[in-house]
PDB file of N, CA and C in Angstrom:
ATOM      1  N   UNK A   1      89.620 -10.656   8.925  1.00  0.00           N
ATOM      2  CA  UNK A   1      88.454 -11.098   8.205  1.00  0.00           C
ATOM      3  C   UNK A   1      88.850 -12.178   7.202  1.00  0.00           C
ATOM      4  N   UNK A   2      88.102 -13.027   6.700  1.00  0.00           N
ATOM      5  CA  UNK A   2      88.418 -14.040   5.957  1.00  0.00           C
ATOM      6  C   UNK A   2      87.926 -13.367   4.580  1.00  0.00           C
ATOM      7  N   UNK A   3      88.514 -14.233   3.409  1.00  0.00           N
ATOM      8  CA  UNK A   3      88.376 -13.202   2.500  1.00  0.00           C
ATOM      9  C   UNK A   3      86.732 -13.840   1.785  1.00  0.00           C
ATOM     10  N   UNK A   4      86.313 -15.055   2.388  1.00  0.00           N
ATOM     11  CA  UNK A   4      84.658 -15.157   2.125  1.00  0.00           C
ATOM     12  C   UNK A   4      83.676 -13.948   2.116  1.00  0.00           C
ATOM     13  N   UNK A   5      84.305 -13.430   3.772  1.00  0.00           N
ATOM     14  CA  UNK A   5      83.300 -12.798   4.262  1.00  0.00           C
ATOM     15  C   UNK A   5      82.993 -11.018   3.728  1.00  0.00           C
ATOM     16  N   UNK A   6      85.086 -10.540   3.091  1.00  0.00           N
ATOM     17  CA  UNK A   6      85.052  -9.604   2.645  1.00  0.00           C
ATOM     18  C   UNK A   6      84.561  -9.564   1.338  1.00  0.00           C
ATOM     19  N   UNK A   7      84.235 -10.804   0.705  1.00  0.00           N
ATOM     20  CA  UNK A   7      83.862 -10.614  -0.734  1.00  0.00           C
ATOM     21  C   UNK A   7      82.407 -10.914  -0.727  1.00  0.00           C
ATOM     22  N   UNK A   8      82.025 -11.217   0.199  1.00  0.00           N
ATOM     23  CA  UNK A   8      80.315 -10.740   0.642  1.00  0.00           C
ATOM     24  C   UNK A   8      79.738  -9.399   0.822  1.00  0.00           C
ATOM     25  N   UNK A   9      80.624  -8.653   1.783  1.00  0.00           N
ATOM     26  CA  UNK A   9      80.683  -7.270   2.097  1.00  0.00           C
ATOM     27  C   UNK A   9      80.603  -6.553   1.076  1.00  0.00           C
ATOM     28  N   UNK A  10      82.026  -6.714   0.152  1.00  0.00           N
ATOM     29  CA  UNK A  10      82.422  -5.759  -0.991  1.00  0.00           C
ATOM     30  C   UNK A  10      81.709  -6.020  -2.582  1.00  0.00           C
ATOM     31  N   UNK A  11      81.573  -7.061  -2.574  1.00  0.00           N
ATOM     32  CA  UNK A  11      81.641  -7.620  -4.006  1.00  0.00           C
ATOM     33  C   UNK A  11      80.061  -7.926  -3.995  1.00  0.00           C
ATOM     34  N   UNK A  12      79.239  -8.376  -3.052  1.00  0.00           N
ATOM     35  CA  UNK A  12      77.787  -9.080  -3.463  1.00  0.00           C
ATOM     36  C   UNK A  12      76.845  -7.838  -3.741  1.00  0.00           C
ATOM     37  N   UNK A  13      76.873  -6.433  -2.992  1.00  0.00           N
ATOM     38  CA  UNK A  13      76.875  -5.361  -3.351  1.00  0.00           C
ATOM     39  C   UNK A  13      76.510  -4.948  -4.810  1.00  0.00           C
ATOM     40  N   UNK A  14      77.673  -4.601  -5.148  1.00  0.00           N
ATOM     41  CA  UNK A  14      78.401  -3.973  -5.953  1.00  0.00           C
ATOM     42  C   UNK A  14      77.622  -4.932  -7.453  1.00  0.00           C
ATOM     43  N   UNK A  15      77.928  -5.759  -7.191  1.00  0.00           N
ATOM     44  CA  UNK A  15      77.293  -6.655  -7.869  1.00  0.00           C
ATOM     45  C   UNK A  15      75.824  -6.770  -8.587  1.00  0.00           C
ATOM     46  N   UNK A  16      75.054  -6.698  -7.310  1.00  0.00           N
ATOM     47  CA  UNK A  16      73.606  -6.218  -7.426  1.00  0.00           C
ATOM     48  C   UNK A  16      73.688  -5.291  -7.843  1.00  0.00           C
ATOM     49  N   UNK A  17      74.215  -4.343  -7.475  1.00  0.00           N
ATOM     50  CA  UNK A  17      73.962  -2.742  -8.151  1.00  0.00           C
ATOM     51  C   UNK A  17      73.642  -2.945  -9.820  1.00  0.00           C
ATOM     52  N   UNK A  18      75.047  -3.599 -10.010  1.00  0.00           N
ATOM     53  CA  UNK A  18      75.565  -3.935 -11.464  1.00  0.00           C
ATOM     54  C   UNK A  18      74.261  -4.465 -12.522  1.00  0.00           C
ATOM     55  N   UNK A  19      73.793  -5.778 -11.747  1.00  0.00           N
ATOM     56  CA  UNK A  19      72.326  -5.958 -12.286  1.00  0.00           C
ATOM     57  C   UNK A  19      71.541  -5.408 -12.328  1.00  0.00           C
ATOM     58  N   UNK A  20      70.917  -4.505 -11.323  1.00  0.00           N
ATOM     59  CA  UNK A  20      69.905  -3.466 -10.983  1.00  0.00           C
ATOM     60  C   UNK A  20      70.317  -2.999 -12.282  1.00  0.00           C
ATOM     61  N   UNK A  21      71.173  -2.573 -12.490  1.00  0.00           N
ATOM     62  CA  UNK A  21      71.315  -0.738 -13.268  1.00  0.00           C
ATOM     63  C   UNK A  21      71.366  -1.603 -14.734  1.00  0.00           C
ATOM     64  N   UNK A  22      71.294  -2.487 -15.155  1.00  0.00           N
ATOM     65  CA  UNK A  22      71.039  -3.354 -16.229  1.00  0.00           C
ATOM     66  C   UNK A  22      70.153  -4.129 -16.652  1.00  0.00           C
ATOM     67  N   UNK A  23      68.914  -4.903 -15.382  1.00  0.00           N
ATOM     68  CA  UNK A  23      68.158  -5.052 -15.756  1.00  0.00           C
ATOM     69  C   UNK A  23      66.705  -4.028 -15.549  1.00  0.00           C
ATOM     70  N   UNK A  24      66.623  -3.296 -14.897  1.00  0.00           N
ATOM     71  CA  UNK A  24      65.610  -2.200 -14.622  1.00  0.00           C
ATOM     72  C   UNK A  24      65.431  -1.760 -16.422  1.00  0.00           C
ATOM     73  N   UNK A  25      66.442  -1.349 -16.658  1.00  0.00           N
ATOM     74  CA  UNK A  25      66.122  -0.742 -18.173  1.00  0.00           C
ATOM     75  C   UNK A  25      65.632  -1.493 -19.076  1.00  0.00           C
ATOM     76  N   UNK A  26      66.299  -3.123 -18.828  1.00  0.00           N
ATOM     77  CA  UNK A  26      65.754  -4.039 -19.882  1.00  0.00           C
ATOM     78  C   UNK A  26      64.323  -4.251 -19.436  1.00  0.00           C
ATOM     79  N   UNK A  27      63.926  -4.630 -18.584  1.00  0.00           N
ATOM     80  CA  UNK A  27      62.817  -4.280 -18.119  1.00  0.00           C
ATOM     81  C   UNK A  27      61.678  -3.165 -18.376  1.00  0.00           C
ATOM     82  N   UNK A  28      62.018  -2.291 -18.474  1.00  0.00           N
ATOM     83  CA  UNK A  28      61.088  -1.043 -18.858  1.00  0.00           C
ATOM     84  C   UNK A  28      61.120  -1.243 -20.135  1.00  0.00           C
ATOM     85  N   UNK A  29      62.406  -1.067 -20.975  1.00  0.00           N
ATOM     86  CA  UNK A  29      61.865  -1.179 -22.575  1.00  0.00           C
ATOM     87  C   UNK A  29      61.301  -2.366 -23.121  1.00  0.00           C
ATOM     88  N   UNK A  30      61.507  -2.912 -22.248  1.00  0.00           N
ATOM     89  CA  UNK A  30      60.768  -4.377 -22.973  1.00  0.00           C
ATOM     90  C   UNK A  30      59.072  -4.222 -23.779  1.00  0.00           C
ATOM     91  N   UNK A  31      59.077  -5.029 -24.896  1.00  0.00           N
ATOM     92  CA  UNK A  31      57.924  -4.668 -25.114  1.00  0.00           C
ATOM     93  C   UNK A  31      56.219  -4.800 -24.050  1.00  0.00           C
ATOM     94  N   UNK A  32      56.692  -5.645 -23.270  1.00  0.00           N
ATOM     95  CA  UNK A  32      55.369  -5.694 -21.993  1.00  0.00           C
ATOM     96  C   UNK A  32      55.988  -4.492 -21.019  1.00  0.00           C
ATOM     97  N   UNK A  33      57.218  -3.541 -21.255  1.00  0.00           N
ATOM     98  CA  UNK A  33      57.006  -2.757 -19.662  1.00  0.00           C
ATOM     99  C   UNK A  33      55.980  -1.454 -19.820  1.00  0.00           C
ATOM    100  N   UNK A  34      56.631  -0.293 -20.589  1.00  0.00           N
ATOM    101  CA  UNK A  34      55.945   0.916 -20.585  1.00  0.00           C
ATOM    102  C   UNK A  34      54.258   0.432 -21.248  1.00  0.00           C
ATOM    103  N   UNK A  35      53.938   0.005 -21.847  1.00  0.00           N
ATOM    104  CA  UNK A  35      52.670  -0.367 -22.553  1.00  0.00           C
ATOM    105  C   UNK A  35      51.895  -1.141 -20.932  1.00  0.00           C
ATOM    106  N   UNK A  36      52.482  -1.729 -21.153  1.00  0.00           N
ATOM    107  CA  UNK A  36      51.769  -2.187 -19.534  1.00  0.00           C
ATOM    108  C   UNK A  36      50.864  -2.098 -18.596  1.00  0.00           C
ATOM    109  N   UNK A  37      52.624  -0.521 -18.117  1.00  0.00           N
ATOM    110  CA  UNK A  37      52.313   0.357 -17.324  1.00  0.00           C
ATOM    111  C   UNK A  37      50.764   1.227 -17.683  1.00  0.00           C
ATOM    112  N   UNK A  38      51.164   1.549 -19.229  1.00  0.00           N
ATOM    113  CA  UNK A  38      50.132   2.625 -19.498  1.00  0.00           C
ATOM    114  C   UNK A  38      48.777   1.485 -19.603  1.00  0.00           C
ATOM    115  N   UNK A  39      48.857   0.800 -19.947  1.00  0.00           N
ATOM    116  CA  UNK A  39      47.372  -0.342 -20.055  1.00  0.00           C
ATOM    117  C   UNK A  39      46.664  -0.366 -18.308  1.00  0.00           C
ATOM    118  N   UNK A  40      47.483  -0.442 -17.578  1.00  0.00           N
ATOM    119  CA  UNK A  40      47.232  -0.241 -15.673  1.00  0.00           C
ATOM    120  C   UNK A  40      46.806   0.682 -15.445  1.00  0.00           C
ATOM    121  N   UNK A  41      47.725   1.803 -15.815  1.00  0.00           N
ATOM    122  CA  UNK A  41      46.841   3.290 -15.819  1.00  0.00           C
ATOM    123  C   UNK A  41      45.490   3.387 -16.041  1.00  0.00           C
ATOM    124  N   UNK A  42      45.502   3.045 -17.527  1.00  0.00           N
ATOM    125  CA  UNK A  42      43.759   3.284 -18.310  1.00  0.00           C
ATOM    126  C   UNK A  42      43.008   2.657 -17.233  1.00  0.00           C
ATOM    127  N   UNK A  43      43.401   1.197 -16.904  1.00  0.00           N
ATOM    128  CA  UNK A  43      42.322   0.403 -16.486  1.00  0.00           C
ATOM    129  C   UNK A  43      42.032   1.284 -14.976  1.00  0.00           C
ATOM    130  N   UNK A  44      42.750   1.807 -14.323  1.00  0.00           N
ATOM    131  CA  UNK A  44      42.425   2.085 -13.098  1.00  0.00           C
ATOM    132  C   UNK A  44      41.679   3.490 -13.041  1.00  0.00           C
ATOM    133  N   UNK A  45      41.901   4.260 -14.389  1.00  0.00           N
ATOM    134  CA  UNK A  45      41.275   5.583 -14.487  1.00  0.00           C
ATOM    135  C   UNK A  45      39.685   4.617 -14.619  1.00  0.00           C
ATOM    136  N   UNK A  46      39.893   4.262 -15.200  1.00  0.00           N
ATOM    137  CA  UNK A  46      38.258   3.576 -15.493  1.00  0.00           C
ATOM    138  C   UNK A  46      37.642   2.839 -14.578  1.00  0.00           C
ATOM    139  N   UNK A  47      38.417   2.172 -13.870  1.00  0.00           N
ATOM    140  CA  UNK A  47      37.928   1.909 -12.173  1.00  0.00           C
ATOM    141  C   UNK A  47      37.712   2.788 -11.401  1.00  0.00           C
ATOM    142  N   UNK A  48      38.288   3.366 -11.210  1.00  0.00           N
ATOM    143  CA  UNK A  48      37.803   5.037 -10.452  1.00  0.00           C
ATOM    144  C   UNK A  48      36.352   5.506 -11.260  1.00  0.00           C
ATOM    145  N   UNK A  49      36.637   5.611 -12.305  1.00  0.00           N
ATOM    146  CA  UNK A  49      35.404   6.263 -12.648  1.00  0.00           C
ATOM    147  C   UNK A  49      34.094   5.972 -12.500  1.00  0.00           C
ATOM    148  N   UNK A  50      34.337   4.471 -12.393  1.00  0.00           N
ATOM    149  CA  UNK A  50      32.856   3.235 -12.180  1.00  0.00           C
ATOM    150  C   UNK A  50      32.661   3.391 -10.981  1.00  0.00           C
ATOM    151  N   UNK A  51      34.149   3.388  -9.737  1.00  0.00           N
ATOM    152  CA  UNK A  51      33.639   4.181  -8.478  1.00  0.00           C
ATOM    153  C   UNK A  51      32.748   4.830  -8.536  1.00  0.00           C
ATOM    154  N   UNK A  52      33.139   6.342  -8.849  1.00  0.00           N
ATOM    155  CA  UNK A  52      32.713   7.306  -8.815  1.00  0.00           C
ATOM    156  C   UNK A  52      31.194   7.318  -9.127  1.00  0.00           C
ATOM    157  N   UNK A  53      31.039   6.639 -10.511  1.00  0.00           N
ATOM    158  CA  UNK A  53      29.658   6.709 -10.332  1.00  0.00           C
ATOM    159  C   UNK A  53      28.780   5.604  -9.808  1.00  0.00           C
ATOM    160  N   UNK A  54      29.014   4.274  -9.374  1.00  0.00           N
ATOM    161  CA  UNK A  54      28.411   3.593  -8.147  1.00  0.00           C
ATOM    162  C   UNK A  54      28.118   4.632  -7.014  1.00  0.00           C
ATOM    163  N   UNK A  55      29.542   5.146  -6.291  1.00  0.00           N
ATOM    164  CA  UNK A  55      29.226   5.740  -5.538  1.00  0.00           C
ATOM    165  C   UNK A  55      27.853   7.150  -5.770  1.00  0.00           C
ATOM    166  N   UNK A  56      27.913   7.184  -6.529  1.00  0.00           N
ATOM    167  CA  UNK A  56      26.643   8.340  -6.808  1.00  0.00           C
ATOM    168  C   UNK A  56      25.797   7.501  -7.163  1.00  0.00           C
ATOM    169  N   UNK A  57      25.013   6.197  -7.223  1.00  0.00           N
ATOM    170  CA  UNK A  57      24.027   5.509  -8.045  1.00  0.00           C
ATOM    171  C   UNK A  57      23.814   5.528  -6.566  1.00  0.00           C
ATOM    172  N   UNK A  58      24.499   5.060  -5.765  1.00  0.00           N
ATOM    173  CA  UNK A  58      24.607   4.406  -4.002  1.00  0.00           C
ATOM    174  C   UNK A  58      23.867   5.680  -3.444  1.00  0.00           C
ATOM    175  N   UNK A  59      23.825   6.995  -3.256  1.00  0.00           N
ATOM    176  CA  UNK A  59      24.043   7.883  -2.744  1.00  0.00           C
ATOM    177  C   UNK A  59      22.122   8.775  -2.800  1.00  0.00           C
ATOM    178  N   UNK A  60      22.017   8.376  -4.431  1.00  0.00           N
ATOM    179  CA  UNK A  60      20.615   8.573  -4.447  1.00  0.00           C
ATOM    180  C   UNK A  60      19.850   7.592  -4.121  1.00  0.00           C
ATOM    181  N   UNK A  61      20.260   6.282  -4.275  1.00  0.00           N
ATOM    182  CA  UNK A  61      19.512   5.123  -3.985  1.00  0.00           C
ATOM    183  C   UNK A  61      19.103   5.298  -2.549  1.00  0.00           C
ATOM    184  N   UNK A  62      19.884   5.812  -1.364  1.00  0.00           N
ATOM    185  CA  UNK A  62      19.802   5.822  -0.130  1.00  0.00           C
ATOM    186  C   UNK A  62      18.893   6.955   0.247  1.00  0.00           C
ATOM    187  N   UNK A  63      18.957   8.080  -1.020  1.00  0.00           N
ATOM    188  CA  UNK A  63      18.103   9.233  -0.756  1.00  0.00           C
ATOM    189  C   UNK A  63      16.320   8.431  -0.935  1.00  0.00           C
ATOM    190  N   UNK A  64      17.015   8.303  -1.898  1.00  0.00           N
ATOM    191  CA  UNK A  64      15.186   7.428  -2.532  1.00  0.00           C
ATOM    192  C   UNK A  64      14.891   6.582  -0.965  1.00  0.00           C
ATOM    193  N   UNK A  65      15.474   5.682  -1.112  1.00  0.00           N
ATOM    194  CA  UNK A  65      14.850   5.275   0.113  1.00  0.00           C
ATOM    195  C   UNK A  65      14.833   5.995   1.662  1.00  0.00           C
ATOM    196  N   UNK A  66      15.388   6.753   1.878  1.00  0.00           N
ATOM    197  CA  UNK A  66      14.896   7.723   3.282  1.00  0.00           C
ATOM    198  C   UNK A  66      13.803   8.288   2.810  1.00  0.00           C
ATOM    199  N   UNK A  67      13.469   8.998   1.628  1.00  0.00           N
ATOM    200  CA  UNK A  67      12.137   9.447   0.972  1.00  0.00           C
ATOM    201  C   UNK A  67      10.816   8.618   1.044  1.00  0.00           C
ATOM    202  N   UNK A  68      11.204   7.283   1.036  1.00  0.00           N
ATOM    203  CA  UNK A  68      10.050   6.581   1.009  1.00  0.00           C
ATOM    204  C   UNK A  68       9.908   5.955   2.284  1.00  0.00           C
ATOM    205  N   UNK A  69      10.798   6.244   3.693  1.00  0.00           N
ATOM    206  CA  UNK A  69      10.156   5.822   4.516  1.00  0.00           C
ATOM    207  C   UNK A  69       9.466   6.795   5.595  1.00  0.00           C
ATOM    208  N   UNK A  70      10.164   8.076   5.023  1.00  0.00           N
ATOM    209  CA  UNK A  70       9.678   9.094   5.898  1.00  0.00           C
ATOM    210  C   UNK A  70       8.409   9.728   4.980  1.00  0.00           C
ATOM    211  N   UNK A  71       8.402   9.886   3.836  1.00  0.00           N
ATOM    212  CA  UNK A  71       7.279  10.429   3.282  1.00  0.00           C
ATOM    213  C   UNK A  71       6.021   9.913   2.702  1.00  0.00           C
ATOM    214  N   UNK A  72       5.028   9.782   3.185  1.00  0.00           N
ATOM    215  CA  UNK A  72       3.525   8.732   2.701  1.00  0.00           C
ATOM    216  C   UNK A  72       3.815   9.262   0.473  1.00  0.00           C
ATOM    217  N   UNK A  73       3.529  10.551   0.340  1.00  0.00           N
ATOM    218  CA  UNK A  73       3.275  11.111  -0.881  1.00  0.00           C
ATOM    219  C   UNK A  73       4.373   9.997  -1.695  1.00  0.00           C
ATOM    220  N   UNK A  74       5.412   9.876  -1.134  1.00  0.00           N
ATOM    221  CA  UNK A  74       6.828   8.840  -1.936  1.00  0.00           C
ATOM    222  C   UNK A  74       6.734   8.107  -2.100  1.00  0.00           C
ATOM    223  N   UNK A  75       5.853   7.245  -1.151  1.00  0.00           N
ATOM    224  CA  UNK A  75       5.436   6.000  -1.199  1.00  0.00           C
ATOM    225  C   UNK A  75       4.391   5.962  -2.857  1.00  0.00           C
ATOM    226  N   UNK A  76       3.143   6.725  -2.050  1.00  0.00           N
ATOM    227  CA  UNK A  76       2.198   6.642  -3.317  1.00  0.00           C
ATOM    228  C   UNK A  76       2.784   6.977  -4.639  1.00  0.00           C
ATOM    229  N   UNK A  77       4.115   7.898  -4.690  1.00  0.00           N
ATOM    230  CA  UNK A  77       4.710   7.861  -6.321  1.00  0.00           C
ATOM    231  C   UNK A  77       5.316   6.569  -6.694  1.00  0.00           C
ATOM    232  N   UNK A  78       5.783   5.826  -5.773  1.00  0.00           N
ATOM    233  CA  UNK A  78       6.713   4.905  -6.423  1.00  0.00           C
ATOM    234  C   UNK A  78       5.418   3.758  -6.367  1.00  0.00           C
ATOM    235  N   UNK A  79       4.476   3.593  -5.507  1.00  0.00           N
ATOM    236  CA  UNK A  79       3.648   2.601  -5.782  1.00  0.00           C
ATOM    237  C   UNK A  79       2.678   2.935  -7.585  1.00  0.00           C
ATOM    238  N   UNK A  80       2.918   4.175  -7.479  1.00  0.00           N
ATOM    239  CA  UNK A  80       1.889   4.760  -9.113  1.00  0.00           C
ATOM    240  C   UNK A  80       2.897   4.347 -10.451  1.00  0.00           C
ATOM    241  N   UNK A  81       4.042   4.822  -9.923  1.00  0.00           N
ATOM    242  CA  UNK A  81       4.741   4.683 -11.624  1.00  0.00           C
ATOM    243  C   UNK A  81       5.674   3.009 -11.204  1.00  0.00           C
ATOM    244  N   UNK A  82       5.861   2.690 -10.226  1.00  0.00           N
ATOM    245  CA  UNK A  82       6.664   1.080 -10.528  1.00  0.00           C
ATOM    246  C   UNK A  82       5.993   0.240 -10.390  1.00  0.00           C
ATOM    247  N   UNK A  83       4.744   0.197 -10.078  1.00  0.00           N
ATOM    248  CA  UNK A  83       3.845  -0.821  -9.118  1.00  0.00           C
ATOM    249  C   UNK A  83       2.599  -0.867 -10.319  1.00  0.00           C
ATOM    250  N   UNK A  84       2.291   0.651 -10.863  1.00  0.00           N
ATOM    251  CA  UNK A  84       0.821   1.037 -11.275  1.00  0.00           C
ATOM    252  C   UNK A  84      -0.240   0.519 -10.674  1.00  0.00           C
ATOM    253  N   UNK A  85      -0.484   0.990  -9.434  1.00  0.00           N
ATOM    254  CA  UNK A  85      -1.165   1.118  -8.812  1.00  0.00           C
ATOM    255  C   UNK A  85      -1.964   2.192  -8.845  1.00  0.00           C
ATOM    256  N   UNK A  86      -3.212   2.050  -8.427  1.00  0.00           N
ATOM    257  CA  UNK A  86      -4.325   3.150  -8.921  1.00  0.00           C
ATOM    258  C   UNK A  86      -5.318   2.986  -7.226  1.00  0.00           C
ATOM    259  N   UNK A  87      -5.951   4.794  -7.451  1.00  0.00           N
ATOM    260  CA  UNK A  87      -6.862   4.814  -5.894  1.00  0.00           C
ATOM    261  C   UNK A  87      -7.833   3.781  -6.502  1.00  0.00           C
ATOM    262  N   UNK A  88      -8.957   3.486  -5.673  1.00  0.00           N
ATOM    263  CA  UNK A  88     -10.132   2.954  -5.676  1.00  0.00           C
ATOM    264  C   UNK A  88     -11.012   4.071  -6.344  1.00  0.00           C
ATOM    265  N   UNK A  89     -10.635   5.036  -6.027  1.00  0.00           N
ATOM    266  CA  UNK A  89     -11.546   5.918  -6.591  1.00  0.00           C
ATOM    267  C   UNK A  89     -11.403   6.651  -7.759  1.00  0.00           C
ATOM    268  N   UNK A  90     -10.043   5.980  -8.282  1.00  0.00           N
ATOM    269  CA  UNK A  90      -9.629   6.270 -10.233  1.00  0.00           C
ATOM    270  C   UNK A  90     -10.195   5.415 -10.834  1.00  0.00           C
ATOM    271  N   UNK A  91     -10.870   6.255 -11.993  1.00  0.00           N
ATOM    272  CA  UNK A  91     -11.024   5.544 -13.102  1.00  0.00           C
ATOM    273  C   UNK A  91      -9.791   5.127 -14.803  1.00  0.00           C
ATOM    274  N   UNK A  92      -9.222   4.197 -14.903  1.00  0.00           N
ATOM    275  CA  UNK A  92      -7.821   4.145 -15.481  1.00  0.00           C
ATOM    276  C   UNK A  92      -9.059   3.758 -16.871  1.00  0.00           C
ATOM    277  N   UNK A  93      -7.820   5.001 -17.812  1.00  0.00           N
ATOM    278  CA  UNK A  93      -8.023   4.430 -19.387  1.00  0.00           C
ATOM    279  C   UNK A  93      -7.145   4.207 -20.189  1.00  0.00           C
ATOM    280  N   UNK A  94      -7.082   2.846 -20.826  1.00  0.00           N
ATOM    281  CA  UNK A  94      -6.138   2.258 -21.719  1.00  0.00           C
ATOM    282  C   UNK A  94      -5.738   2.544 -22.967  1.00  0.00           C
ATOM    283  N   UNK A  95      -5.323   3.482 -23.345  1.00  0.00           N
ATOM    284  CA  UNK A  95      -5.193   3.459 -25.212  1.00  0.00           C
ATOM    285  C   UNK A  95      -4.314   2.482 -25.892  1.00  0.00           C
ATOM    286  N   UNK A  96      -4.735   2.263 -26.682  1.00  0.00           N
ATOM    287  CA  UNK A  96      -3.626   1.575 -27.713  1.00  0.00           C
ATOM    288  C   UNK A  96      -2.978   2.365 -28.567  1.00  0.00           C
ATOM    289  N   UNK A  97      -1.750   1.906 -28.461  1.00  0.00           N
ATOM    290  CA  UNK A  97      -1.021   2.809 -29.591  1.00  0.00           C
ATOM    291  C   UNK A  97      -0.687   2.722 -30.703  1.00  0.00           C
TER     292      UNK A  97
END
């Protein structure tokens, strides 16, 4: 073997290791590592959580609407309280407040 190739083998290694195990730590204590980390954390607990409740905003939204295409009565609630819509045959009274 030429001794290029053994000090590639042996030494480039060994070497890395050497950095690894020296900069990993400088790295973590640094003032941007652990704070960071924990700032990533928060943010992703709080992404999950906005999941979580999209996914439930999503979930009734889809209920509401199967309700209103299968049921006439659903219809007439959401046309009464979002629409205010009234029968022909109500008489509507206005108060002031």
């Amino acid at each position: 073997m030429t001794s290029g190739k053994l000090l590639v083998q042996r030494v480039l290694p060994i070497a890395i290791l050497v950095l690894a195990v020296v900069a990993v730590p400088v790295m973590i204590l640094a003032p941007g590592g652990v704070q960071r980390l924990d700032n990533l954390e928060k943010e992703k607990r709080s992404s999950d959580a906005e999941v979580t409740r999209l996914t439930e905003q999503i979930r009734q939204l889809r209920a509401q609407v199967k309700r209103v295409k299968d049921d006439p009565a659903a219809v007439e609630q959401v046309a009464r309280d979002e629409l205010g819509l009234v029968r022909q045959t109500e008489i509507v009274f206005q108060f002031k407040q």
